[in-house]
PDB file of N, CA and C in Angstrom:
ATOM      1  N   UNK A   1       0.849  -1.181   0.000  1.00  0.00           N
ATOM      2  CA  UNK A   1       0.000   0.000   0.000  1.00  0.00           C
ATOM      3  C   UNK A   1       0.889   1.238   0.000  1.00  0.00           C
ATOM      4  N   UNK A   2       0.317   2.064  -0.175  1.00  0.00           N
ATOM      5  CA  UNK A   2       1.109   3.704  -0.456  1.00  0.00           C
ATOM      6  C   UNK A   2       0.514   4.161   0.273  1.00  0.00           C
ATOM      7  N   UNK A   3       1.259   5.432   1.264  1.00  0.00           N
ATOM      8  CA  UNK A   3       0.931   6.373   1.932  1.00  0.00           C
ATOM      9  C   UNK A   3       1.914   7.487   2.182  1.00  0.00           C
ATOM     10  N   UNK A   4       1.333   8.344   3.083  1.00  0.00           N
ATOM     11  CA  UNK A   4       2.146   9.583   3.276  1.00  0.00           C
ATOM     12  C   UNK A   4       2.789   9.668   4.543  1.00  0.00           C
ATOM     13  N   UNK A   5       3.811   9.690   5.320  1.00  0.00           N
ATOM     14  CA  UNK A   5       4.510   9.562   6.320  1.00  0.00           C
ATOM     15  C   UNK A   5       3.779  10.968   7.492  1.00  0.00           C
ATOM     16  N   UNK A   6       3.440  10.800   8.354  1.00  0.00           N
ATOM     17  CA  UNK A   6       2.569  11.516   9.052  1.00  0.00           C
ATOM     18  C   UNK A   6       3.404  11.955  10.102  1.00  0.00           C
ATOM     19  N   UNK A   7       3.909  10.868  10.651  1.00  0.00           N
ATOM     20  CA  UNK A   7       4.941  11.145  12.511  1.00  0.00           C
ATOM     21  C   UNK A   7       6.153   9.703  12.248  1.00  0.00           C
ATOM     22  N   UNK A   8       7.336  10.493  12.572  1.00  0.00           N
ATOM     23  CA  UNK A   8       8.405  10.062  12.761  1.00  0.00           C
ATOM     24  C   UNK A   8       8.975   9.974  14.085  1.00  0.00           C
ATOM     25  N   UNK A   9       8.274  10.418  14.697  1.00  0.00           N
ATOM     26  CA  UNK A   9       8.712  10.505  16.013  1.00  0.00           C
ATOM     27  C   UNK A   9       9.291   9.134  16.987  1.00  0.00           C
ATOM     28  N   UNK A  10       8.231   8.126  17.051  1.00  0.00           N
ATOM     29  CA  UNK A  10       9.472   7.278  17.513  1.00  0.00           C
ATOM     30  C   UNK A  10      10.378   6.423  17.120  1.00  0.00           C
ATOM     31  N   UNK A  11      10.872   5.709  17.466  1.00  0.00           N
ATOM     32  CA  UNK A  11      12.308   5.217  16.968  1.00  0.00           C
ATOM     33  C   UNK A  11      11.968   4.161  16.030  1.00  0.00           C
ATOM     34  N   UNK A  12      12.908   3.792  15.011  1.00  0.00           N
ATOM     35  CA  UNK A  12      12.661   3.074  14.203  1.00  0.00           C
ATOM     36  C   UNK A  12      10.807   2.496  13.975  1.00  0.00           C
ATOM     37  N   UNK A  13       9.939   3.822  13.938  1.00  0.00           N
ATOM     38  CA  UNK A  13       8.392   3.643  13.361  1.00  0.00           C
ATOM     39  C   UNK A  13       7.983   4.720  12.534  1.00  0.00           C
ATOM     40  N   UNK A  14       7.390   4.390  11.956  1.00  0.00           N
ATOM     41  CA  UNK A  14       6.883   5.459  11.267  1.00  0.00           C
ATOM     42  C   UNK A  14       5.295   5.156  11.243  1.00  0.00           C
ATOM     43  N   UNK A  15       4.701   5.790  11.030  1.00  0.00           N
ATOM     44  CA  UNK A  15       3.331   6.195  10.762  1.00  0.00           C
ATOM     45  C   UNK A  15       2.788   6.789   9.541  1.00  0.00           C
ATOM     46  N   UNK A  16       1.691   5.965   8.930  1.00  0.00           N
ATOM     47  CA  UNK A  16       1.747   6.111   7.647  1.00  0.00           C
ATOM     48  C   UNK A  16       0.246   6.031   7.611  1.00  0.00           C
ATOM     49  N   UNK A  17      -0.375   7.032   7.047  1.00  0.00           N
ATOM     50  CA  UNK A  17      -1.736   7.211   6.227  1.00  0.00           C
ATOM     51  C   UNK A  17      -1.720   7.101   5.113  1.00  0.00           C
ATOM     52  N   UNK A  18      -2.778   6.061   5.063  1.00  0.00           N
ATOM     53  CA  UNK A  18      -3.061   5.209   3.720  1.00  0.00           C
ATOM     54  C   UNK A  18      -4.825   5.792   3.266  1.00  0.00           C
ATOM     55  N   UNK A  19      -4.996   6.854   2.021  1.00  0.00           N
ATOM     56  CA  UNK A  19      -6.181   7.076   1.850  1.00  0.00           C
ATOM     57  C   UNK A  19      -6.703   5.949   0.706  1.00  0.00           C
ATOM     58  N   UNK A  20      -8.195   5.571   0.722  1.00  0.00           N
ATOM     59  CA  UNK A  20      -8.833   5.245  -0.296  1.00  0.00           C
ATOM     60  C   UNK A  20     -10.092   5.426  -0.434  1.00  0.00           C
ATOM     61  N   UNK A  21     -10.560   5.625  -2.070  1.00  0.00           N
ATOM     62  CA  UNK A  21     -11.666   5.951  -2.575  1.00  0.00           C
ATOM     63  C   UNK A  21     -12.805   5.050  -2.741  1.00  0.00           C
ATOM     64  N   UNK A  22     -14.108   5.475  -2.497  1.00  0.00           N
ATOM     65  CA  UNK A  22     -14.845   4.254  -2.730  1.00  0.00           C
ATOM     66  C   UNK A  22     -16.421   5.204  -3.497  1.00  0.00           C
ATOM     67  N   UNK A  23     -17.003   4.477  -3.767  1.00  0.00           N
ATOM     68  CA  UNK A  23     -18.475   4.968  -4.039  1.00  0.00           C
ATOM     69  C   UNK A  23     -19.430   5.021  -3.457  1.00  0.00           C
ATOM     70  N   UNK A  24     -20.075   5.795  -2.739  1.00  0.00           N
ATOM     71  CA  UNK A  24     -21.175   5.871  -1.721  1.00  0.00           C
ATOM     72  C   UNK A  24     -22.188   4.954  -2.061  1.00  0.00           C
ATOM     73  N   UNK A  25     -22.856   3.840  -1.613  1.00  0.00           N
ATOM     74  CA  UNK A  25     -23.452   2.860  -2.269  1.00  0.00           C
ATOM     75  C   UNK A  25     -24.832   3.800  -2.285  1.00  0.00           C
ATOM     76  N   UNK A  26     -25.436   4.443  -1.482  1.00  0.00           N
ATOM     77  CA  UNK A  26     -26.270   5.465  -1.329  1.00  0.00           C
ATOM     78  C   UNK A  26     -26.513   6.963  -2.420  1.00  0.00           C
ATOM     79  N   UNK A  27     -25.821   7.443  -1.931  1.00  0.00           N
ATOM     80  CA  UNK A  27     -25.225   8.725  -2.780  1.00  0.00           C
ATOM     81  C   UNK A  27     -24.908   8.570  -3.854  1.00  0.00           C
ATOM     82  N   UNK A  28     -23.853   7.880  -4.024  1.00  0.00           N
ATOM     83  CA  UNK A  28     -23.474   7.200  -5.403  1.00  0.00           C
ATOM     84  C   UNK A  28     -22.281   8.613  -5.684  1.00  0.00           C
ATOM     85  N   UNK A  29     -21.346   8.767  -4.519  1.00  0.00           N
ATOM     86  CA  UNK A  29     -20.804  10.123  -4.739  1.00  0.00           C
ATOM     87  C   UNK A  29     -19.415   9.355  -4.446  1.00  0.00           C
ATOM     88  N   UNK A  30     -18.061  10.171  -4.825  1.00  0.00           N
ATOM     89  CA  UNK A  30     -16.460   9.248  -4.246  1.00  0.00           C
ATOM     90  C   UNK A  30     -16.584   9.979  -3.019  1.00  0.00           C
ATOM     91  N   UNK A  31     -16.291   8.788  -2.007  1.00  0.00           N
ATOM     92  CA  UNK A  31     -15.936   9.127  -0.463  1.00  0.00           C
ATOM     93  C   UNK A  31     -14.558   8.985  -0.370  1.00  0.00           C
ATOM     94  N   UNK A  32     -13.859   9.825   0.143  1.00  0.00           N
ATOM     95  CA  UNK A  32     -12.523   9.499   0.413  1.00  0.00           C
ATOM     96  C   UNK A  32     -12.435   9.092   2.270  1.00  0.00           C
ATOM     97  N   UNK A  33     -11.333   8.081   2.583  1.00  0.00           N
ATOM     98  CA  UNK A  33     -11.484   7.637   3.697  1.00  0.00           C
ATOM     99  C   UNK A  33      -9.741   7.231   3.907  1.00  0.00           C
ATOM    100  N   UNK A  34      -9.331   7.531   5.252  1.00  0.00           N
ATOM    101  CA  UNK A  34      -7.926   7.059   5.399  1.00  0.00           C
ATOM    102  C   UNK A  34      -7.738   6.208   6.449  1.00  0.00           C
ATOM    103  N   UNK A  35      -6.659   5.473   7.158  1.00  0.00           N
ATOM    104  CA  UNK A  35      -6.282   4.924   8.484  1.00  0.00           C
ATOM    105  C   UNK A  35      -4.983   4.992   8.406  1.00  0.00           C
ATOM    106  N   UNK A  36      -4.207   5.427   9.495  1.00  0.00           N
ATOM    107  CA  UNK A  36      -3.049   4.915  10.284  1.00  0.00           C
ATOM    108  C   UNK A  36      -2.518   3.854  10.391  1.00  0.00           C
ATOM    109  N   UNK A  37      -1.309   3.586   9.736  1.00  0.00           N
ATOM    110  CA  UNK A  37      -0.491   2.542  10.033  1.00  0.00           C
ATOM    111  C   UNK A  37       1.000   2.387  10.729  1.00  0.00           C
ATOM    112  N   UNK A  38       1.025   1.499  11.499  1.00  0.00           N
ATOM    113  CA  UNK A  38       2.344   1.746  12.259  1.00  0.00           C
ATOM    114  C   UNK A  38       3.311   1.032  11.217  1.00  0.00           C
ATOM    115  N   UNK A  39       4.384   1.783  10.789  1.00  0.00           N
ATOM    116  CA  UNK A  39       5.173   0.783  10.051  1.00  0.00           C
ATOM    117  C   UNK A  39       6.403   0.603  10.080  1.00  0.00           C
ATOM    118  N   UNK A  40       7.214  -0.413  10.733  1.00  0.00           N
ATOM    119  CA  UNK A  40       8.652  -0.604  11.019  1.00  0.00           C
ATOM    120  C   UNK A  40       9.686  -0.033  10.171  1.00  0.00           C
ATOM    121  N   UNK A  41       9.775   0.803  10.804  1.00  0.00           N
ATOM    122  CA  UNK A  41      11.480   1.933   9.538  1.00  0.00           C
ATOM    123  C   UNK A  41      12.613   1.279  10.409  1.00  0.00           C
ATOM    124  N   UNK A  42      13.485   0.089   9.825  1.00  0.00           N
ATOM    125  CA  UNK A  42      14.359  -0.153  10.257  1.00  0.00           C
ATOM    126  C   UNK A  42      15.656   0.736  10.573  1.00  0.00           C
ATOM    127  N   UNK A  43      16.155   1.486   9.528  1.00  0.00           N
ATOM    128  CA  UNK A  43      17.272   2.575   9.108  1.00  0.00           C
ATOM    129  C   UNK A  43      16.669   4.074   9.685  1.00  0.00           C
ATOM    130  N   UNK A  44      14.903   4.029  10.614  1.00  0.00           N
ATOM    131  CA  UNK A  44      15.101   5.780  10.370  1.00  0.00           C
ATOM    132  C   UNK A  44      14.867   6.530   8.811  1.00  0.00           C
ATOM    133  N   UNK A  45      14.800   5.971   8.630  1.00  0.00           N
ATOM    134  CA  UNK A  45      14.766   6.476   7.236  1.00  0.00           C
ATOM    135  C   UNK A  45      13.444   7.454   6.398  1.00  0.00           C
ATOM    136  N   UNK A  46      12.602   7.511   6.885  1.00  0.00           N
ATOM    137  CA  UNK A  46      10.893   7.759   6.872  1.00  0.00           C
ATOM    138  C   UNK A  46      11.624   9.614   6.809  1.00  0.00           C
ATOM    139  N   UNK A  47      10.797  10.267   6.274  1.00  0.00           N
ATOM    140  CA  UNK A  47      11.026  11.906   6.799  1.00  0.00           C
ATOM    141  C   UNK A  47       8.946  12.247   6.342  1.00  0.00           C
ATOM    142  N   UNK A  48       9.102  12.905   7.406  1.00  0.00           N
ATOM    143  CA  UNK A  48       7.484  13.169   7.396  1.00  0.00           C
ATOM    144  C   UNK A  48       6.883  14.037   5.913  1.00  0.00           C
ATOM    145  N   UNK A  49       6.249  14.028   5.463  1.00  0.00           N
ATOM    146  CA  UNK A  49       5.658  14.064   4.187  1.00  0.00           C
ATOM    147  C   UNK A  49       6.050  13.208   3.097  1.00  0.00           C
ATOM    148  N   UNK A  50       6.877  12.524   3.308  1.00  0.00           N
ATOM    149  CA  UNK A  50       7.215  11.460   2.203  1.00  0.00           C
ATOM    150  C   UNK A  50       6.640  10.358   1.903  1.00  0.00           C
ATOM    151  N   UNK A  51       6.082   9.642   0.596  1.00  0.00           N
ATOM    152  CA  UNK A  51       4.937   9.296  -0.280  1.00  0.00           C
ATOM    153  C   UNK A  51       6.172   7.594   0.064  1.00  0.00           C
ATOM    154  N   UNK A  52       5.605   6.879   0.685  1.00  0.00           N
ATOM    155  CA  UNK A  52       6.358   5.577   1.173  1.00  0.00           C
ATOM    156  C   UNK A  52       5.386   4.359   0.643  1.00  0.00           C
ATOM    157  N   UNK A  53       5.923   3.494   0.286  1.00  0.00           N
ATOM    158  CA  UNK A  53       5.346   1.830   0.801  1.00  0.00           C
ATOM    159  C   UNK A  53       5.524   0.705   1.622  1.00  0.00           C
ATOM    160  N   UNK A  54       4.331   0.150   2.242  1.00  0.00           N
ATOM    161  CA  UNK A  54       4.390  -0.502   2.939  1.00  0.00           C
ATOM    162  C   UNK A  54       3.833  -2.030   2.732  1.00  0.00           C
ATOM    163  N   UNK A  55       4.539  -2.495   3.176  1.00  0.00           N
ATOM    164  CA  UNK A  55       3.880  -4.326   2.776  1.00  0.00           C
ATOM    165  C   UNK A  55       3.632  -4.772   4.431  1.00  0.00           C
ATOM    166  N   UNK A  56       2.601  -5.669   4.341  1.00  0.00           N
ATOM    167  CA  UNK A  56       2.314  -6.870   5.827  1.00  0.00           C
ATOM    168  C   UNK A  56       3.507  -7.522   6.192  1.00  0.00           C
ATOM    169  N   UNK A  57       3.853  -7.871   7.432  1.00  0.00           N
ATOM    170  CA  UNK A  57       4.837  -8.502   7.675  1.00  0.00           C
ATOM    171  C   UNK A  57       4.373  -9.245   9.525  1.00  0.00           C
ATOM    172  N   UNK A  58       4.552 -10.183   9.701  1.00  0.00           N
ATOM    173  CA  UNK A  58       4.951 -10.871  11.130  1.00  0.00           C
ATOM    174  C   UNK A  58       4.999  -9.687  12.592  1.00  0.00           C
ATOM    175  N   UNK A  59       4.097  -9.719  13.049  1.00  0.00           N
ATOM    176  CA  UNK A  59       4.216  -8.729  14.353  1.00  0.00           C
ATOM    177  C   UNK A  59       5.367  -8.356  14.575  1.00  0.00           C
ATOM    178  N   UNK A  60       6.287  -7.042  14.762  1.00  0.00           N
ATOM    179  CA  UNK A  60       7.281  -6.275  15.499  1.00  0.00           C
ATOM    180  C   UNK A  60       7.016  -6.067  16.732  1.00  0.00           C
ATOM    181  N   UNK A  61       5.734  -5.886  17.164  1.00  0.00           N
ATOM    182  CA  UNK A  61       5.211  -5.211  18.440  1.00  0.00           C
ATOM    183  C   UNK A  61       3.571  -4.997  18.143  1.00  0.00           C
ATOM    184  N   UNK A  62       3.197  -4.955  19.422  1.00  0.00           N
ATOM    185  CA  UNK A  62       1.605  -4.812  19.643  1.00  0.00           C
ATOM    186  C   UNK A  62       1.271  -4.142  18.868  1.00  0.00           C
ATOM    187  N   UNK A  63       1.482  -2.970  18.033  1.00  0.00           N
ATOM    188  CA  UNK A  63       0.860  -2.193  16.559  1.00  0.00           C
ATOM    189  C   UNK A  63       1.215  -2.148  15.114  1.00  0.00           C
ATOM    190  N   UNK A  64       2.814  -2.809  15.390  1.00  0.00           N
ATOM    191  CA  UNK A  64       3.469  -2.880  14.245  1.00  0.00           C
ATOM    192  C   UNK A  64       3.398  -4.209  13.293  1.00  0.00           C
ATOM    193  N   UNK A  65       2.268  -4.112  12.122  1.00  0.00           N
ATOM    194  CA  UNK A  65       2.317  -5.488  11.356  1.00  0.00           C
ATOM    195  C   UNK A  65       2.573  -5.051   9.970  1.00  0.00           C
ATOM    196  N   UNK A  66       3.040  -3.752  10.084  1.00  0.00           N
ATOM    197  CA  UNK A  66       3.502  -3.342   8.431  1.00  0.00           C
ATOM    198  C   UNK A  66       5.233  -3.308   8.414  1.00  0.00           C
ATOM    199  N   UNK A  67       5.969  -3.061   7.766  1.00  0.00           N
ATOM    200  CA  UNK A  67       7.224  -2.332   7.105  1.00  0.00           C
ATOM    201  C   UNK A  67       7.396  -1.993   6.178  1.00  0.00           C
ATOM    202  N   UNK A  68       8.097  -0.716   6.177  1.00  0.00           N
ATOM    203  CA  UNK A  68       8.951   0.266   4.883  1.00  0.00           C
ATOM    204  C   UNK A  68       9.312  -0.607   4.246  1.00  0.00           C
ATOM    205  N   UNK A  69       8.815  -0.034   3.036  1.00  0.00           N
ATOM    206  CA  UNK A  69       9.600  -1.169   1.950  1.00  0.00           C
ATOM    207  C   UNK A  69      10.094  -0.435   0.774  1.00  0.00           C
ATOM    208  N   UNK A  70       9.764   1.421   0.660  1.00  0.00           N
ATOM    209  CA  UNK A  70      10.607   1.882   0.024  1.00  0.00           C
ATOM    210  C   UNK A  70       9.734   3.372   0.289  1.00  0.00           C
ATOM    211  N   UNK A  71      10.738   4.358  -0.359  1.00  0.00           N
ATOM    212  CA  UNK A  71      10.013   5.951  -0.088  1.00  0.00           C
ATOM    213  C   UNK A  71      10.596   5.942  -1.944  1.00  0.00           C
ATOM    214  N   UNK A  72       9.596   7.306  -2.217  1.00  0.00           N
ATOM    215  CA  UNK A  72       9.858   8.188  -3.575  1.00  0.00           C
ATOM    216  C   UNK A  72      10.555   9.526  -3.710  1.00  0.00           C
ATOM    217  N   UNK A  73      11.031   9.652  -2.216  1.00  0.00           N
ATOM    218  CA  UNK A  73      11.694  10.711  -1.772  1.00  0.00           C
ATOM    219  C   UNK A  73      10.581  12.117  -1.524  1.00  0.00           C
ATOM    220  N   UNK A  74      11.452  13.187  -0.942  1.00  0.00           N
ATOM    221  CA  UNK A  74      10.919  13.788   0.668  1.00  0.00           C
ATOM    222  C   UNK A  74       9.794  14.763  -0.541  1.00  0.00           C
ATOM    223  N   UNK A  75       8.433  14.712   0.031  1.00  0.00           N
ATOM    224  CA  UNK A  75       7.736  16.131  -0.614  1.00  0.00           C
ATOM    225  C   UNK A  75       7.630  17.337   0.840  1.00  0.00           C
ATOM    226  N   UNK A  76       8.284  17.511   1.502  1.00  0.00           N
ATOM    227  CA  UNK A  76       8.400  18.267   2.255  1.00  0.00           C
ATOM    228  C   UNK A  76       9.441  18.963   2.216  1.00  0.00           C
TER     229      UNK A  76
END
């Protein structure tokens, strides 16, 4: 999945919002909708506004079931 790096703040994690579009089954209008992901930055490497991917991986810790698996470099 692709997202945008949100908080770098703690150590080797990053935090990553992942938006997606859907069709109001009702409305019939595009809803946009996002969530938070914790995602293991081994290297630190994450810089906040940067457009990253993340793949599933084996628990790190009680929130962490994603990791960095590459950035497109910094839009900040």
């Amino acid at each position: 999945m692709e997202g945008v790096v949100v908080s770098t703040k703690q150590d080797k994690t990053a935090i990553v919002r992942v938006e997606r579009t859907f069709t109001h089954p009702v409305m019939k209008k595009i809803v946009r909708r996002s969530k938070k992901y914790h995602a293991h930055d081994e290297a630190n490497v994450a810089v906040e506004g940067q457009i990253v991917t993340i793949q599933e991986c084996p628990p790190h810790s009680k929130l962490k079931r994603w990791e960095l698996v590459s950035g497109e470099g910094s839009d900040a």
